[in-house]
C-alpha atoms as a PDB file:
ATOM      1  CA  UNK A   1      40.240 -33.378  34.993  1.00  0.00           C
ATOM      2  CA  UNK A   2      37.102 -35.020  33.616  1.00  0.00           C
ATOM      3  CA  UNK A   3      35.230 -31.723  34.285  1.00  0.00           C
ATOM      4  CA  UNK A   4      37.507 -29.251  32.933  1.00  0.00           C
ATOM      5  CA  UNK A   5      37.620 -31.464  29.449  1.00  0.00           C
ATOM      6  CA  UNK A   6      33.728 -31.193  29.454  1.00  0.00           C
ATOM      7  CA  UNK A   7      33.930 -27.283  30.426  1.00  0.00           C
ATOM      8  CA  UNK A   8      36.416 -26.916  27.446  1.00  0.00           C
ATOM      9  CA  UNK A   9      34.375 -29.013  24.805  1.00  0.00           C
ATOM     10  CA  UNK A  10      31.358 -26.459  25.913  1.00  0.00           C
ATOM     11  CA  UNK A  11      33.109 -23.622  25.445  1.00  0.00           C
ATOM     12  CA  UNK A  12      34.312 -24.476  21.973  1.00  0.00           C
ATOM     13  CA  UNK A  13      30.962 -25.602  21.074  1.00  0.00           C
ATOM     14  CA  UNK A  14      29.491 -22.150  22.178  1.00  0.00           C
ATOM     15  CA  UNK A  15      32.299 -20.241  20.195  1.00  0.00           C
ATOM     16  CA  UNK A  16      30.922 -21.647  16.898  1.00  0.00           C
ATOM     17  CA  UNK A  17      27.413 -21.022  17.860  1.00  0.00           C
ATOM     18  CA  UNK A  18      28.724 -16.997  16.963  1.00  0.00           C
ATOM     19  CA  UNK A  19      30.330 -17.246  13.881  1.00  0.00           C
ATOM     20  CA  UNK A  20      27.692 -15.467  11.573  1.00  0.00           C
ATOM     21  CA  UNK A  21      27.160 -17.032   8.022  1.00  0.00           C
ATOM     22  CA  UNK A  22      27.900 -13.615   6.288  1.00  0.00           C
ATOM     23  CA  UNK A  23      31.359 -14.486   7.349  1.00  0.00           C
ATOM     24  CA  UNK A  24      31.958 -16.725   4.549  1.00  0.00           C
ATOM     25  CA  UNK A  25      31.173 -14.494   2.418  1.00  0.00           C
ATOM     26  CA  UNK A  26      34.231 -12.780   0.631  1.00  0.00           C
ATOM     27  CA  UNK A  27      33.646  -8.837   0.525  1.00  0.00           C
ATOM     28  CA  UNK A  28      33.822  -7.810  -3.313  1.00  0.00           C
ATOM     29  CA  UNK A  29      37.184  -6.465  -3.835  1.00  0.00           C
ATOM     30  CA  UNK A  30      38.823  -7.497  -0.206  1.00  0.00           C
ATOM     31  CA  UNK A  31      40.060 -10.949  -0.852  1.00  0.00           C
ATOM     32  CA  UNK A  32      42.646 -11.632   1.213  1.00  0.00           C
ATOM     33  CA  UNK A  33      44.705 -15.501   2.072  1.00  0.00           C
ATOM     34  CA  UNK A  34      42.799 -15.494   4.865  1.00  0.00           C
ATOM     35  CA  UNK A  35      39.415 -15.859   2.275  1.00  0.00           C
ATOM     36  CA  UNK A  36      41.380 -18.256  -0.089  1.00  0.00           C
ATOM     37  CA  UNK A  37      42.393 -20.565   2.858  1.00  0.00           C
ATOM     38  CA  UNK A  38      39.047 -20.514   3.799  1.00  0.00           C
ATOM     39  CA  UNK A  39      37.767 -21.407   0.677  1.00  0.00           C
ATOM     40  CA  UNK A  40      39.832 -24.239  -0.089  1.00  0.00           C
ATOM     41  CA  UNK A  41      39.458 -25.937   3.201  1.00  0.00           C
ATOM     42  CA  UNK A  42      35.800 -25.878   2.779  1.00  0.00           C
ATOM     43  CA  UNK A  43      36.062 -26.518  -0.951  1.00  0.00           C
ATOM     44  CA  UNK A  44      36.074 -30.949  -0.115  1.00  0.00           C
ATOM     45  CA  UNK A  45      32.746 -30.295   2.367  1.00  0.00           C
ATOM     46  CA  UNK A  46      31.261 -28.279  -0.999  1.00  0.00           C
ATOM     47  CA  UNK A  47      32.030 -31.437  -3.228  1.00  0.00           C
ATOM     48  CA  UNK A  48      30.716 -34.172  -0.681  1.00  0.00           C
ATOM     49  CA  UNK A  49      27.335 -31.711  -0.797  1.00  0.00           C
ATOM     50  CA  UNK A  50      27.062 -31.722  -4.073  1.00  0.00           C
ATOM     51  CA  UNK A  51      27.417 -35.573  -4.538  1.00  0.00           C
ATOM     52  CA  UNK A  52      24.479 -35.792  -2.502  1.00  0.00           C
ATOM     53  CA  UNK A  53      22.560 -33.082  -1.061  1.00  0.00           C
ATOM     54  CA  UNK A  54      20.028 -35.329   1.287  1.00  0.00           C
ATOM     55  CA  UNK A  55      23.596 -35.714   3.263  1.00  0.00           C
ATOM     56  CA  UNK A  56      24.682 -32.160   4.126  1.00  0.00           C
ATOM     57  CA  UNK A  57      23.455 -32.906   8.081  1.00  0.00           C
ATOM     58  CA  UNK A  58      26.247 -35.450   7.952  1.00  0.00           C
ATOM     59  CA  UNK A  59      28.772 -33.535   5.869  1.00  0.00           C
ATOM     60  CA  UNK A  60      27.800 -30.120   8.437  1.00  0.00           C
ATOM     61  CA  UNK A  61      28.758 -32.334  10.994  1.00  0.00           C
ATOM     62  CA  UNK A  62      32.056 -33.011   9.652  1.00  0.00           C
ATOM     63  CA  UNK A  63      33.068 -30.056   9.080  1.00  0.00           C
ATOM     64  CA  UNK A  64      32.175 -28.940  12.748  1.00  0.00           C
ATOM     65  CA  UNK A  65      33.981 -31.058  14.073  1.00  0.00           C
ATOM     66  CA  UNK A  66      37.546 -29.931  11.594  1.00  0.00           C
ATOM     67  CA  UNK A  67      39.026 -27.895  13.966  1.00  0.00           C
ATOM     68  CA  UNK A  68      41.485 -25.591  11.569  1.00  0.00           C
ATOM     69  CA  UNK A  69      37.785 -25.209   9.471  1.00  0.00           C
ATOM     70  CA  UNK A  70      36.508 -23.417  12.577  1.00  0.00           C
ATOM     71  CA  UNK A  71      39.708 -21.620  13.020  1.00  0.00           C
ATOM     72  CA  UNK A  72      39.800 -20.282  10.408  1.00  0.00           C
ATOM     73  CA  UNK A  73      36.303 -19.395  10.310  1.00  0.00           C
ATOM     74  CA  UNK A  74      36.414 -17.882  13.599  1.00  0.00           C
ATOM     75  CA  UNK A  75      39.386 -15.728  12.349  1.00  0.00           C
ATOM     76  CA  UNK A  76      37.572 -14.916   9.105  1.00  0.00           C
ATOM     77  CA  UNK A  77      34.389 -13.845  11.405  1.00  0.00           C
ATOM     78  CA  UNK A  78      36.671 -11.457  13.718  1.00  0.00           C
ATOM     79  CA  UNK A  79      38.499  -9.900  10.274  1.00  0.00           C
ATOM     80  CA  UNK A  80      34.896  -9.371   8.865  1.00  0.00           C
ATOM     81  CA  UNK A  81      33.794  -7.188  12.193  1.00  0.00           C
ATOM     82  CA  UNK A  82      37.230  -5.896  11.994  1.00  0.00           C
ATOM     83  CA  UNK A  83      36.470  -4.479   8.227  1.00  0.00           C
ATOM     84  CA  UNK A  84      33.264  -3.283   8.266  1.00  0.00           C
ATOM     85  CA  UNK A  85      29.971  -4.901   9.357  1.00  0.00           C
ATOM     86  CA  UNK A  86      27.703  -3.296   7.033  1.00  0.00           C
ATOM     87  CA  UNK A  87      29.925  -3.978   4.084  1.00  0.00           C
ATOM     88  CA  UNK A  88      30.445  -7.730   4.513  1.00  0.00           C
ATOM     89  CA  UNK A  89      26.665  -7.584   5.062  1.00  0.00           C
ATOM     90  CA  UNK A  90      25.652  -5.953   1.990  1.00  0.00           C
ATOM     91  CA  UNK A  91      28.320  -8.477   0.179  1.00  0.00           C
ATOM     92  CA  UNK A  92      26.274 -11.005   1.934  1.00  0.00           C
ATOM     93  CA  UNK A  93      23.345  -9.955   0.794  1.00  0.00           C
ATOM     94  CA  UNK A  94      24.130  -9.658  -2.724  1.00  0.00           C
ATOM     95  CA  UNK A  95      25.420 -13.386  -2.351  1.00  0.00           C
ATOM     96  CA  UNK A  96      21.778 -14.292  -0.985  1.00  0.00           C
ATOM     97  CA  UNK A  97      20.440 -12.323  -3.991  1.00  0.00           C
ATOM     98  CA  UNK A  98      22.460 -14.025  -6.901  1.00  0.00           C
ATOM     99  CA  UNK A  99      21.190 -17.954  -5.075  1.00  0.00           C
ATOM    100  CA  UNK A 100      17.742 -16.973  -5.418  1.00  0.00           C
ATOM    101  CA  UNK A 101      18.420 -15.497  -9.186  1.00  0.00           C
ATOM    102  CA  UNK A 102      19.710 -18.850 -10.128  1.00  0.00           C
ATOM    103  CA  UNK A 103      17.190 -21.147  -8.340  1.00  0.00           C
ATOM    104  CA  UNK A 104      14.435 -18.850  -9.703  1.00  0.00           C
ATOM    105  CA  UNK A 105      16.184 -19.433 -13.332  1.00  0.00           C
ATOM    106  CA  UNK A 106      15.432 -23.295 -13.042  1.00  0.00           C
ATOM    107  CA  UNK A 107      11.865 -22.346 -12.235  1.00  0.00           C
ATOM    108  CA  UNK A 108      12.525 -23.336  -7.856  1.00  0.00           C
ATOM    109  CA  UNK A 109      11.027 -21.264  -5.707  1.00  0.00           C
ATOM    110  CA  UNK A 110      13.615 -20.887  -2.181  1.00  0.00           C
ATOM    111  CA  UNK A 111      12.455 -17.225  -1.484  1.00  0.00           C
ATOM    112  CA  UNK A 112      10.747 -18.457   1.702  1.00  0.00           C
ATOM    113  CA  UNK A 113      13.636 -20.156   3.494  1.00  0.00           C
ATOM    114  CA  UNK A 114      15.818 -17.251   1.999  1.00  0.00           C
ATOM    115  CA  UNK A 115      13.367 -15.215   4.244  1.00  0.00           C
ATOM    116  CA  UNK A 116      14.138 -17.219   7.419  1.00  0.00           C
ATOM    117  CA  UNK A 117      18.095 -17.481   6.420  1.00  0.00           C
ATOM    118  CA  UNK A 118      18.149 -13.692   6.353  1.00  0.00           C
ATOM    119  CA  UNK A 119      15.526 -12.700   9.258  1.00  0.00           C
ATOM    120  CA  UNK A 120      18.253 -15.302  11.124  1.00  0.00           C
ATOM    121  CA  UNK A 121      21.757 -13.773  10.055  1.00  0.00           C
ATOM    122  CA  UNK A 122      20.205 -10.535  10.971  1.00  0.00           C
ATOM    123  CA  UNK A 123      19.346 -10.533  14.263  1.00  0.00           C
ATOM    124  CA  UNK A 124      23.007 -13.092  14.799  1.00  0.00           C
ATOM    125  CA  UNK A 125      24.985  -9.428  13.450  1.00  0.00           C
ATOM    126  CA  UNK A 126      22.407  -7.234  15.424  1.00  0.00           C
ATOM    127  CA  UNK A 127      22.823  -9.340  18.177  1.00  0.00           C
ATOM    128  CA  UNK A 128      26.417  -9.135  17.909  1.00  0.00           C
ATOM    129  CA  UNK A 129      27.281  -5.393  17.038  1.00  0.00           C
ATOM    130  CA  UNK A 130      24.876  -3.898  19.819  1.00  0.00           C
ATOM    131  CA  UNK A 131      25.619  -6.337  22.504  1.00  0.00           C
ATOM    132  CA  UNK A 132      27.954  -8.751  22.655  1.00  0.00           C
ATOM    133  CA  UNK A 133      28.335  -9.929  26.223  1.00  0.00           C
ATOM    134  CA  UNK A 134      24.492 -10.325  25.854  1.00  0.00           C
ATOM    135  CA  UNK A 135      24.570 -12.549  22.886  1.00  0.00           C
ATOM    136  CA  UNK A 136      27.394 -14.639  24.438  1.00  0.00           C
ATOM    137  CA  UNK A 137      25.140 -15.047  27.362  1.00  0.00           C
ATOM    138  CA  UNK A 138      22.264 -16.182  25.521  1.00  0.00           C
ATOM    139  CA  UNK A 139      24.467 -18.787  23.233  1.00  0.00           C
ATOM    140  CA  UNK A 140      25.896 -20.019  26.188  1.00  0.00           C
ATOM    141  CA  UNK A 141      23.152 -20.296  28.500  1.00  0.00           C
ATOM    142  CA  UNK A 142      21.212 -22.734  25.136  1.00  0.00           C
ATOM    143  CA  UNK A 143      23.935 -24.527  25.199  1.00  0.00           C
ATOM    144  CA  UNK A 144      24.382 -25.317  28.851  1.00  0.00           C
ATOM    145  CA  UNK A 145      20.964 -25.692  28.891  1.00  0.00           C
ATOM    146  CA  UNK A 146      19.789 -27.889  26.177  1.00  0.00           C
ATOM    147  CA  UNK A 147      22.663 -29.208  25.089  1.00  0.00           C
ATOM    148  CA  UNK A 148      21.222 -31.511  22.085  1.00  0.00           C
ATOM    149  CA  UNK A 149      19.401 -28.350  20.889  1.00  0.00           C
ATOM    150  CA  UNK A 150      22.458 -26.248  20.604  1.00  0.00           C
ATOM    151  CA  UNK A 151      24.444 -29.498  18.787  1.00  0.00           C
ATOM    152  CA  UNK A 152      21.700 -29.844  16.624  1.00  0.00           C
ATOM    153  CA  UNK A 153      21.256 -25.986  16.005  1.00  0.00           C
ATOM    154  CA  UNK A 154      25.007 -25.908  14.634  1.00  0.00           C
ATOM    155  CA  UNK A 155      24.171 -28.738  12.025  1.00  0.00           C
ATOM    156  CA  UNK A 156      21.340 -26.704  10.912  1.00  0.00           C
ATOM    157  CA  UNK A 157      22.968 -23.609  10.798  1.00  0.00           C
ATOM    158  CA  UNK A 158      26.041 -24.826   9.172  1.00  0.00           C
ATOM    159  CA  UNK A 159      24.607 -27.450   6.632  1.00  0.00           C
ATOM    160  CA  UNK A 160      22.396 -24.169   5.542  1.00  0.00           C
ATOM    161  CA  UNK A 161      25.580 -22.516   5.066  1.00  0.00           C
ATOM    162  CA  UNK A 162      26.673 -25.137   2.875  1.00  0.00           C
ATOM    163  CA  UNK A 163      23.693 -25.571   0.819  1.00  0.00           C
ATOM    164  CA  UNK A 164      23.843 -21.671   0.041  1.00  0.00           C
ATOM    165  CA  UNK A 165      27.516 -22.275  -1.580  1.00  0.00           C
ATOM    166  CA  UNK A 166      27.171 -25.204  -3.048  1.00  0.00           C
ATOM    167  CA  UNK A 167      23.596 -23.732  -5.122  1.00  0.00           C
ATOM    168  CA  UNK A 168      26.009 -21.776  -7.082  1.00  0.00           C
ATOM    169  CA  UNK A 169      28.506 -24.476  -8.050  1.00  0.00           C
ATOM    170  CA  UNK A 170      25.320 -27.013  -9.046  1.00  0.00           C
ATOM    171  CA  UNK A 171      25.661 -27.838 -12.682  1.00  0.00           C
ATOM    172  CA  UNK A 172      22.477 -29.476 -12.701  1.00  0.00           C
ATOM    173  CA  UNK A 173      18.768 -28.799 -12.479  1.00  0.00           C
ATOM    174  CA  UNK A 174      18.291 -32.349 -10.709  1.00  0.00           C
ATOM    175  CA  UNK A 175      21.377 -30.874  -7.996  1.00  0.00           C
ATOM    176  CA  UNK A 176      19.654 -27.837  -8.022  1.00  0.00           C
ATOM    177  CA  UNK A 177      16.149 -29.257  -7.467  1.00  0.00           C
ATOM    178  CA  UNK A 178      17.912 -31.493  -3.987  1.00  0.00           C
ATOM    179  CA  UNK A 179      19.496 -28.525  -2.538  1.00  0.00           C
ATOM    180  CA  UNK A 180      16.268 -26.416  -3.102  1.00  0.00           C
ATOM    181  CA  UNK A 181      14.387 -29.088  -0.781  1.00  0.00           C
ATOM    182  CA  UNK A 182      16.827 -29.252   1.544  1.00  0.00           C
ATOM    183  CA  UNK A 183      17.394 -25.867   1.868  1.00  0.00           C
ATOM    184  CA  UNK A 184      13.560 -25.527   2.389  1.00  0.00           C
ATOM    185  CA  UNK A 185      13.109 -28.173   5.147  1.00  0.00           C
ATOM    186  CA  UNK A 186      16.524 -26.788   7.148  1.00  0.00           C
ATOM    187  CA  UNK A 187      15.396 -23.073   6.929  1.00  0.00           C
ATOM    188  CA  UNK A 188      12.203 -24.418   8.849  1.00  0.00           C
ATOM    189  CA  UNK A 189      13.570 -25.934  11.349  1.00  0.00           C
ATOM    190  CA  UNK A 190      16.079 -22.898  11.517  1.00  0.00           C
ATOM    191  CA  UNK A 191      12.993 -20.607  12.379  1.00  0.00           C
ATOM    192  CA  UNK A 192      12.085 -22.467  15.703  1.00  0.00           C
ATOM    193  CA  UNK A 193      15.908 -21.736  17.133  1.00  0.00           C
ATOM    194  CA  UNK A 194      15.466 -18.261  15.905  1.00  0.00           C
ATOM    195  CA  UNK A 195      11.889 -17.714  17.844  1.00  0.00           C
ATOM    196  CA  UNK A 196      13.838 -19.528  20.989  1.00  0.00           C
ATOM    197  CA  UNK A 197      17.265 -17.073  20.670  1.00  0.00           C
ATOM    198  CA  UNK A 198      14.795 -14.013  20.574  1.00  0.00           C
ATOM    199  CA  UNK A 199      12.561 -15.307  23.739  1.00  0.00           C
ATOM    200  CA  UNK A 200      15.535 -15.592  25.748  1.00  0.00           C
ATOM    201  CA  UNK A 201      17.146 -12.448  24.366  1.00  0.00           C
ATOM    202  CA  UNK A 202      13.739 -10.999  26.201  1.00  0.00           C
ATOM    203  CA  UNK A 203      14.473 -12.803  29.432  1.00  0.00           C
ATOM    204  CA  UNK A 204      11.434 -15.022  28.959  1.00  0.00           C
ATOM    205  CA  UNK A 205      12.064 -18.148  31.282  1.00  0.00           C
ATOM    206  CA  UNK A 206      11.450 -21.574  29.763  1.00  0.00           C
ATOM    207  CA  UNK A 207      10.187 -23.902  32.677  1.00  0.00           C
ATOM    208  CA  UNK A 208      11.190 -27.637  32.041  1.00  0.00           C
ATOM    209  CA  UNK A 209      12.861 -29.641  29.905  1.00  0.00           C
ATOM    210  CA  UNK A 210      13.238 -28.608  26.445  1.00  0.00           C
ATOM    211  CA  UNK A 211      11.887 -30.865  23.398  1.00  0.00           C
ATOM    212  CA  UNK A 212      12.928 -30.680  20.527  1.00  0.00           C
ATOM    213  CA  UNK A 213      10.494 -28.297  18.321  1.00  0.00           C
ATOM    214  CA  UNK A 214      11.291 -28.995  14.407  1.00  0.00           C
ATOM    215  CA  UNK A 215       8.420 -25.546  13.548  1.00  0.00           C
ATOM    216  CA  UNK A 216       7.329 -22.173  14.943  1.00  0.00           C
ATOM    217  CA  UNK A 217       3.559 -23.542  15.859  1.00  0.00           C
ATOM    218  CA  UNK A 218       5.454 -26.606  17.698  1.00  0.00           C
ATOM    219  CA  UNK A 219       7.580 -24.691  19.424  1.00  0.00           C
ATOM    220  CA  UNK A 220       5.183 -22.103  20.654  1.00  0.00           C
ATOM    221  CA  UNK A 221       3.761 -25.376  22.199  1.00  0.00           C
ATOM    222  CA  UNK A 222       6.634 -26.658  23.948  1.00  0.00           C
ATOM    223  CA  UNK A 223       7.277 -22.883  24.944  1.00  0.00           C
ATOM    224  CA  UNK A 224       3.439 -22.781  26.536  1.00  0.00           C
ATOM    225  CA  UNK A 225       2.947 -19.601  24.118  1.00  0.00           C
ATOM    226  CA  UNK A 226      -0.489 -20.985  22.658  1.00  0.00           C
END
């Protein structure tokens, strides 16, 4: 019993380890209840952001763990694919585009960990729409793997996620200026996971225990690349 309740919390950690952040996005022109039930349920997690940005890994972690939140996400992934890929990535995109615009307005420079966000989201859809069963394998096997890793890996991914949204509801250039640094650190760390996904997308074989690498050049160590 024990192991079939540890088997099942695996599983549904893995699932959310392939919902891609462009899934969020509403598609201009396709909103649908779907998107507004989406929207409000996330709307609280937006406002705890906001009140204090330095605490998105805790409010990510939250939010994980809300199980219609990743429901409905997950269905809101599978409707996006359903639609059209290339649209809900364009809308994406454009989304991306209109962050930087107003973080650039307050004179904050994020175009660097907008880099890693979209070199990130990109190969996720890639990933997804040329091989699926592949991907899977790859999420699953990090996960069974190194199990902190992946757990940690979802905050990132997801507090990113909600540090893109809530830049466009800041009011203030002090909110602004908080998100902007945390937005910068995260999309960091995000680059190390991305550098592991693609190594084992390549059927490189990591020998040993995993530590955890919080940069490219430290994970290249851990990885034995240097």
């Amino acid at each position: 019993m024990r192991k079939t309740s540890i088997l099942v919390i695996c599983v549904s950690q893995a699932l959310k380890m392939i919902i891609p952040s462009y899934s969020l996005i509403e598609v201009e022109g396709s909103e649908s209840t779907l998107s507004r039930r989406v929207n409000e349920h996330i709307e609280r997690y937006i406002r705890l952001v906001l009140e204090d940005p330095s605490n998105v890994e805790a409010v990510a972690l939250k939010l994980l763990n809300d199980e219609e939140a990743m429901l409905l996400l997950a269905s809101k992934m599978i409707d996006s694919i359903r639609r059209e890929s290339e649209v809900s990535w364009r809308s994406y995109l454009g989304f991306l585009g209109t962050v930087e615009e107003k973080f650039r307005d307050a004179g904050i420079d994020v175009s660097e960990a907008l880099e890693v966000v979209v070199e990130h989201d990109e190969w996720k859809l890639r990933s997804l729409m040329e091989d699926l069963s592949k991907y899977v394998e790859v999420m699953a096997a990090f996960f069974v793997n190194y199990r902190d890793e992946a757990e940690r890996y979802l905050v990132v991914s997801f507090a990113l996620l909600l540090l893109l949204v809530s830049s466009l509801k800041a009011e203030t250039p002090r909110q602004l200026r908080a998100i902007g640094e945390e937005l910068a650190r995260l999309a960091n760390e995000l680059e190390s996971y991305l550098v592991t996904f693609m190594l084992m997308e390549e059927n490189y074989k990591v020998e040993g225990e995993f530590e955890p690498a919080r940069s490219p050049e430290e994970l290249s160590k851990v990885l034995g690349l240097e």
